[in-house]
N, C-alpha and C. Protein backbone atom coordinates (compact mmCIF):
# COMPACT_ATOMS: atom_id res chain seq x y z
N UNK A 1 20.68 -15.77 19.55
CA UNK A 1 20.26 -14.47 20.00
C UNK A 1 19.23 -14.64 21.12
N UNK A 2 19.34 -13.98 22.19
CA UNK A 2 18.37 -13.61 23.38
C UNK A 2 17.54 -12.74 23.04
N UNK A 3 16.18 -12.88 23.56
CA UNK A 3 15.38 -11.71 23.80
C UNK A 3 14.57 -11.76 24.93
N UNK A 4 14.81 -10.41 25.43
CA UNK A 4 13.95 -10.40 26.72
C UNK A 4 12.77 -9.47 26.61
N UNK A 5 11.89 -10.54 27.14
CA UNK A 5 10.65 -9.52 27.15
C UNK A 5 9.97 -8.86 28.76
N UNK A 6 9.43 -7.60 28.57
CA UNK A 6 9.44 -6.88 29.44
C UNK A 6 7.58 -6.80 29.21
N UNK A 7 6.68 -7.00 30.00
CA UNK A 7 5.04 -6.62 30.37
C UNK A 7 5.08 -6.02 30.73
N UNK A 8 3.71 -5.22 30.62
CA UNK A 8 3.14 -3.94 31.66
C UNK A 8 2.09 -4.89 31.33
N UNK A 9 1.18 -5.08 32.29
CA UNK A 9 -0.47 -5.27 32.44
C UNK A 9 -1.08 -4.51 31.46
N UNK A 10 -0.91 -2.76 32.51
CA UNK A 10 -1.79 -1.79 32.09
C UNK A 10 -1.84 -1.59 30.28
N UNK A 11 -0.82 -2.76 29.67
CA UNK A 11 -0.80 -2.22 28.00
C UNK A 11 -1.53 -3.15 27.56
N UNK A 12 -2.21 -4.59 28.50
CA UNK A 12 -3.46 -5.17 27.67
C UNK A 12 -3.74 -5.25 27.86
N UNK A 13 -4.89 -5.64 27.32
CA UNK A 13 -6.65 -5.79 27.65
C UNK A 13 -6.92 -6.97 28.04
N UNK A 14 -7.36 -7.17 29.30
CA UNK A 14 -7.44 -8.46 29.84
C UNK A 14 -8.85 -9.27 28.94
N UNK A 15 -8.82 -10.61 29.28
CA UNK A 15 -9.65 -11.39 28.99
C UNK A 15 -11.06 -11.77 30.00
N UNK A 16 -11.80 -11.29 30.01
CA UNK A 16 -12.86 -12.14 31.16
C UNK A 16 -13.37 -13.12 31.10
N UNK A 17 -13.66 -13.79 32.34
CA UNK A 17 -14.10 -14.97 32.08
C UNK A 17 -14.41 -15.49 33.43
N UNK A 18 -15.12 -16.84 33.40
CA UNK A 18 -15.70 -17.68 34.84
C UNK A 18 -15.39 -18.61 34.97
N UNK A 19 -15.39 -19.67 35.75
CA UNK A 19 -15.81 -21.19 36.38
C UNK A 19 -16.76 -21.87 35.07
N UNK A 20 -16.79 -22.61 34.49
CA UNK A 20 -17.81 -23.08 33.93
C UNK A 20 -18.80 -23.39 35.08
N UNK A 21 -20.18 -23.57 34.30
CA UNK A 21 -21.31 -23.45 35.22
C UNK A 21 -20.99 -24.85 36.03
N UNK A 22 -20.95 -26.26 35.59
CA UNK A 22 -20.82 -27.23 36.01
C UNK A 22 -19.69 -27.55 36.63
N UNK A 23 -19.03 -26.44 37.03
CA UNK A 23 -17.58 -26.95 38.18
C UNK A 23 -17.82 -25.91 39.22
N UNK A 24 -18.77 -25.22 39.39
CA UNK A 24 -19.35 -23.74 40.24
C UNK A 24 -19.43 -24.52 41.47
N UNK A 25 -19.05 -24.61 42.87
CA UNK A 25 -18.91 -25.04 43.95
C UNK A 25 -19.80 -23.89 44.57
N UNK A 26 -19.38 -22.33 44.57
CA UNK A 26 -20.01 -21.37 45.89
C UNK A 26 -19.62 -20.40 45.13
N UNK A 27 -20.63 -18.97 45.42
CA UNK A 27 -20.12 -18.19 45.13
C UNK A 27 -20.09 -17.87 43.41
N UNK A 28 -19.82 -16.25 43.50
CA UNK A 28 -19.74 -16.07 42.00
C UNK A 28 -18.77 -15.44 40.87
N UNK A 29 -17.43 -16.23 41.33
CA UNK A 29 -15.92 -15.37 40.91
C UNK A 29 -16.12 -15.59 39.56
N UNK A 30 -15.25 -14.38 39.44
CA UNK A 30 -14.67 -13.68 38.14
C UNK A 30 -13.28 -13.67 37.62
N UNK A 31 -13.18 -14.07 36.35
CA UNK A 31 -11.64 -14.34 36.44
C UNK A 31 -11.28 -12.63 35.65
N UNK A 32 -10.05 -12.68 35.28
CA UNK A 32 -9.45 -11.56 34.47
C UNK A 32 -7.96 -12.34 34.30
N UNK A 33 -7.87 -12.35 32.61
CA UNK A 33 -6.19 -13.37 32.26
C UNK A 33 -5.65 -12.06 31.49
N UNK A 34 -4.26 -11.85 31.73
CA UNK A 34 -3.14 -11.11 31.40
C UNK A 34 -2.58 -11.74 30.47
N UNK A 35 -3.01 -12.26 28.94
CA UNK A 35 -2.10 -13.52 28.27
C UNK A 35 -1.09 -12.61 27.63
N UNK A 36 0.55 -12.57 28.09
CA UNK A 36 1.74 -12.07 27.92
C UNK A 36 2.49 -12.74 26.47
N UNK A 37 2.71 -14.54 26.91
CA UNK A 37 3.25 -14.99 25.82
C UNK A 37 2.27 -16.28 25.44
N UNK A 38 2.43 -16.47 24.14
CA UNK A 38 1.77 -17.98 23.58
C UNK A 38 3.17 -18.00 22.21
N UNK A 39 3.35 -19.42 22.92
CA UNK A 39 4.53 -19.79 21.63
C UNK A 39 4.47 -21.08 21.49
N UNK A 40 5.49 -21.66 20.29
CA UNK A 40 5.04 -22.52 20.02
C UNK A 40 5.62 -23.73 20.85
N UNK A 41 4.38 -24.75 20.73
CA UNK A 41 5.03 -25.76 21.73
C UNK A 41 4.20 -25.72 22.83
N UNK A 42 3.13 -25.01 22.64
CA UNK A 42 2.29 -25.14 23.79
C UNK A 42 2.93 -24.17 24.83
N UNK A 43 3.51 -23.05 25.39
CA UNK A 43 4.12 -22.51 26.65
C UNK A 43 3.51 -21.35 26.89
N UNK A 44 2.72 -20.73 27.73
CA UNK A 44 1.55 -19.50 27.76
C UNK A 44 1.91 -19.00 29.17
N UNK A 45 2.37 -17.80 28.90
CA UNK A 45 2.36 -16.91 30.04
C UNK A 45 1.94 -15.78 30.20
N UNK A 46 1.26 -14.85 31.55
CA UNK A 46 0.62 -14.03 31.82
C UNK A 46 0.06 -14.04 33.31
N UNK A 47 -0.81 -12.99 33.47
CA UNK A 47 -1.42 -12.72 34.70
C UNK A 47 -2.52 -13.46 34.92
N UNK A 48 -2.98 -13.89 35.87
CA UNK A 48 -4.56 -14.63 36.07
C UNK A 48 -5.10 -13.73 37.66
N UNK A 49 -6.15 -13.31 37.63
CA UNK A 49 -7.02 -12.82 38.89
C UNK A 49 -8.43 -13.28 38.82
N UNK A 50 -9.12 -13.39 40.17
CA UNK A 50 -9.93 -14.56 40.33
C UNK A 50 -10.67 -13.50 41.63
N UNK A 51 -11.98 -13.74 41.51
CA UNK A 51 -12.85 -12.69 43.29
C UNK A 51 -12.80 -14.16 43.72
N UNK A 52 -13.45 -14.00 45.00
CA UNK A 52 -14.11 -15.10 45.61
C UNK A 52 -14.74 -15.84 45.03
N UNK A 53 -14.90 -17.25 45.42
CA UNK A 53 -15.59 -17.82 45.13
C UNK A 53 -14.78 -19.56 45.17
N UNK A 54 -15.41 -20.57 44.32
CA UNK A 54 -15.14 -21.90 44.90
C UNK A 54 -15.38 -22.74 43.78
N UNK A 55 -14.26 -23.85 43.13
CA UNK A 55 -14.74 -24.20 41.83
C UNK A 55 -13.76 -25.27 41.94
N UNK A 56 -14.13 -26.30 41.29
CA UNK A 56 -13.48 -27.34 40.73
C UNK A 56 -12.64 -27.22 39.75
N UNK A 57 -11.32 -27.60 39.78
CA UNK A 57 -10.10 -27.93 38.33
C UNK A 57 -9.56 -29.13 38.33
N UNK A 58 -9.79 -29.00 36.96
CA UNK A 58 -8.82 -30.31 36.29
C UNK A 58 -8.16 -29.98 35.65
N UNK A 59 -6.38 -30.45 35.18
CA UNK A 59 -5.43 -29.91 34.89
C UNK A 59 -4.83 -31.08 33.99
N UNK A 60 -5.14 -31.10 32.47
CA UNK A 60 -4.59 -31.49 31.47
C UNK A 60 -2.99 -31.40 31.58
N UNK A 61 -2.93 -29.63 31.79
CA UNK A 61 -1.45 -28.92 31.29
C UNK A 61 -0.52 -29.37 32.86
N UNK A 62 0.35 -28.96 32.10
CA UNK A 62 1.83 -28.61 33.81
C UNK A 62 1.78 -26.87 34.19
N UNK A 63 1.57 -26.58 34.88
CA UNK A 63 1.42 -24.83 35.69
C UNK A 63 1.81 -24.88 36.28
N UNK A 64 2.97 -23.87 36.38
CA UNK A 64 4.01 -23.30 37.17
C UNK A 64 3.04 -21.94 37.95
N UNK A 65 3.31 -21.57 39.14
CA UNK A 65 2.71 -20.09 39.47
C UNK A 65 3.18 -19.38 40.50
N UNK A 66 3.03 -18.47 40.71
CA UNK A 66 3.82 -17.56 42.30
C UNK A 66 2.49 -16.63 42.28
N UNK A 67 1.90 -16.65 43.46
CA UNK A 67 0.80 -15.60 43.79
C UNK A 67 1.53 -14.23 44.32
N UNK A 68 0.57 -13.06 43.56
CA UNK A 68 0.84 -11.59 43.74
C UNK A 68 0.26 -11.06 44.72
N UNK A 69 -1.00 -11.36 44.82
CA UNK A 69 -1.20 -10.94 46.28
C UNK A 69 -2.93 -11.57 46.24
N UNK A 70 -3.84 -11.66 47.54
CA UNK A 70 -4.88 -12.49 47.89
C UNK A 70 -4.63 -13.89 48.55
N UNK A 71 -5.59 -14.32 48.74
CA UNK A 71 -5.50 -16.10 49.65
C UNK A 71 -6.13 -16.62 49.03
N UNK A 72 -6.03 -17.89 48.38
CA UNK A 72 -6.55 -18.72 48.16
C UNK A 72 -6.42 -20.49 48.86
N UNK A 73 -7.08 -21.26 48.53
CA UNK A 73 -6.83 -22.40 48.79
C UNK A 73 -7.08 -24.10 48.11
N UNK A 74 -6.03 -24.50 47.15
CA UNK A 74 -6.13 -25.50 46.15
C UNK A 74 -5.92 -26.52 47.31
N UNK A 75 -7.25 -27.32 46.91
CA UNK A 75 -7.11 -28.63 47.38
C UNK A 75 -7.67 -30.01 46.92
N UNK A 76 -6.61 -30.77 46.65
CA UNK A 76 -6.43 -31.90 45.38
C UNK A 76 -7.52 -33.03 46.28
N UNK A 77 -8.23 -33.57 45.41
CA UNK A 77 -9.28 -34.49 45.57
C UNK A 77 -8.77 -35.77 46.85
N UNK A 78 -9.17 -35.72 47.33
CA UNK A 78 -8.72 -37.18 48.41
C UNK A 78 -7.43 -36.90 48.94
N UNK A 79 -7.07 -35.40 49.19
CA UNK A 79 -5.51 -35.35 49.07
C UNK A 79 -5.38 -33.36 50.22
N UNK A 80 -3.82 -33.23 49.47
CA UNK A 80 -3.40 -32.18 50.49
C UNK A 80 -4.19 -30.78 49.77
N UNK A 81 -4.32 -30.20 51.02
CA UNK A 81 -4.92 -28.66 51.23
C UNK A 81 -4.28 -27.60 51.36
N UNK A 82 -3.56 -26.94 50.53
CA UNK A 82 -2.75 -26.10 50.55
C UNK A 82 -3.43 -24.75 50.28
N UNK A 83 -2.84 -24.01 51.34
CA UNK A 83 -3.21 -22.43 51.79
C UNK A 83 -2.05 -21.75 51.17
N UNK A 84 -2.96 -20.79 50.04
CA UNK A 84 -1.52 -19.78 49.78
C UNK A 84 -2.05 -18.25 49.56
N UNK A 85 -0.73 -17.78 49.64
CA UNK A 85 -0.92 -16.33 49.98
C UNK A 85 0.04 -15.24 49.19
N UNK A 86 0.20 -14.49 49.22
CA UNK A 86 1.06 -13.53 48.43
C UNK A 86 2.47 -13.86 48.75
N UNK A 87 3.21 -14.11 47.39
CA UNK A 87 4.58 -14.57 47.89
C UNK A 87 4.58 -16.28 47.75
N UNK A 88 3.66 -16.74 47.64
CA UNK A 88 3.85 -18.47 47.36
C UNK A 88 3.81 -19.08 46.64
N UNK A 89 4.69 -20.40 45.84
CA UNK A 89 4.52 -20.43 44.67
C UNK A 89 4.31 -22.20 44.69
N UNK A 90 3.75 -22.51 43.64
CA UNK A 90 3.40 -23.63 43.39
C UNK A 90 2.81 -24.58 41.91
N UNK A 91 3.45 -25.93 41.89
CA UNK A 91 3.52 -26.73 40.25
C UNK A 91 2.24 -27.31 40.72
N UNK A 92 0.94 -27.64 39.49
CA UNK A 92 -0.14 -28.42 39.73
C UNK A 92 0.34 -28.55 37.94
N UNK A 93 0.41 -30.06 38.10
CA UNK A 93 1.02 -30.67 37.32
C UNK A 93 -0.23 -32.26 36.63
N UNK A 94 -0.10 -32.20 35.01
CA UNK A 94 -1.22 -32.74 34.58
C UNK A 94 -1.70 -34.15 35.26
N UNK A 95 -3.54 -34.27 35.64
CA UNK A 95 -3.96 -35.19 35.70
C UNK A 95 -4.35 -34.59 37.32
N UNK A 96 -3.72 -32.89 37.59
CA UNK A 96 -4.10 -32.58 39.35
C UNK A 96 -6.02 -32.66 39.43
N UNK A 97 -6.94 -32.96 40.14
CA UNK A 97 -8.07 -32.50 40.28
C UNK A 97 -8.13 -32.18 42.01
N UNK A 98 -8.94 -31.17 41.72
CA UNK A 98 -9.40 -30.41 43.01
C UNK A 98 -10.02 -29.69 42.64
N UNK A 99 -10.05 -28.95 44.10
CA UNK A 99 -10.78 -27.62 43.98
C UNK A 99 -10.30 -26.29 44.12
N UNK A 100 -10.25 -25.11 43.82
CA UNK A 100 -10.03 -23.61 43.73
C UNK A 100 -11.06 -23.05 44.41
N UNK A 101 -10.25 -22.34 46.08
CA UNK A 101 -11.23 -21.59 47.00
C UNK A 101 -10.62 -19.94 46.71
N UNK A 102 -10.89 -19.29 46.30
CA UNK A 102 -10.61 -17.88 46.11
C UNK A 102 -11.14 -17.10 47.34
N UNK A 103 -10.05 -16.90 48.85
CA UNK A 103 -10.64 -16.57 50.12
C UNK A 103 -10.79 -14.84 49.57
N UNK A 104 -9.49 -14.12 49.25
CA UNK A 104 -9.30 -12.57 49.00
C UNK A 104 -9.00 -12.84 47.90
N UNK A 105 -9.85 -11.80 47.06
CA UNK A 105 -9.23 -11.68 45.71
C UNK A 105 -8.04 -11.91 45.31
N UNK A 106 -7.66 -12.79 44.09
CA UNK A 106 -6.25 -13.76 44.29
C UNK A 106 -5.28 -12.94 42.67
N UNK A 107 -4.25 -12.97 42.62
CA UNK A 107 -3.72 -12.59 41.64
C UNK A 107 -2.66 -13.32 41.32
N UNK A 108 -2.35 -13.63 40.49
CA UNK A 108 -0.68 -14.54 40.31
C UNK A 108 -0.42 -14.81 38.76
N UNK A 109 1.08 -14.65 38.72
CA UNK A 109 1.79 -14.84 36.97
C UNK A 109 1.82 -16.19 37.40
N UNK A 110 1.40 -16.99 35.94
CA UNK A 110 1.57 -18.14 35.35
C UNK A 110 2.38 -18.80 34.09
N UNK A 111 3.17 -19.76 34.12
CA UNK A 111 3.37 -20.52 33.23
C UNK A 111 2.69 -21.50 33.06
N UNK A 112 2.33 -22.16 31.55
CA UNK A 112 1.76 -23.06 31.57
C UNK A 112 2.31 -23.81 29.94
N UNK A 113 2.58 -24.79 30.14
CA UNK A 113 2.75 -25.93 29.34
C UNK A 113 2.27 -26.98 29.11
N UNK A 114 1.73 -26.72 28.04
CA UNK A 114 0.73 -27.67 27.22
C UNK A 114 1.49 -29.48 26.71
């Protein structure tokens, strides 16, 4: 049997949240997470939005993502600088480190596998 599931945002209550203090680069963004699905096996999907601001990640998991709209710019330690924008999608896949520049408020659905 199939089942398809259908979100609205506006039906949950987002999560807030920040940068931990010790990965804080610039700036003072704010996140807001849309968590849609958690199943088993580790696989979590939903919305993520982010203001400005500038922060370090490290990436245990595999994340799949397509940005909704804003600019941001992930760029992997000793490595490539990628500019993205509404409409772009991109895998940061476990063991990525960099950094997260939030230019315009950034929005984008995520998969993520644990």
């Amino acid at each position: 049997m199939t089942h398809t599931l259908i979100f609205d945002p506006a039906s949950i209550e987002p999560e807030a949240g920040a940068p931990a203090p010790d990965r804080l680069i610039s700036g003072a963004p704010k996140f807001r997470t849309w968590n849609f699905e958690e199943a088993e096996g580790g696989i979590y999907a939903g919305i993520w939005e982010a203001t400005p601001g500038k922060w370090r990640i490290v990436y245990d998991e595999w994340e799949y993502f397509h940005v909704l709209s804003g600019v941001s710019i992930v760029t992997e330690d000793g490595g490539t600088v990628t500019h993205l924008k509404a409409g772009d999608s991109m895998i940061l896949r476990p063991g990525f480190k960099g950094t997260w520049e939030v230019i315009e408020t950034t929005r984008k659905d995520y998969v993520i596998r644990v």
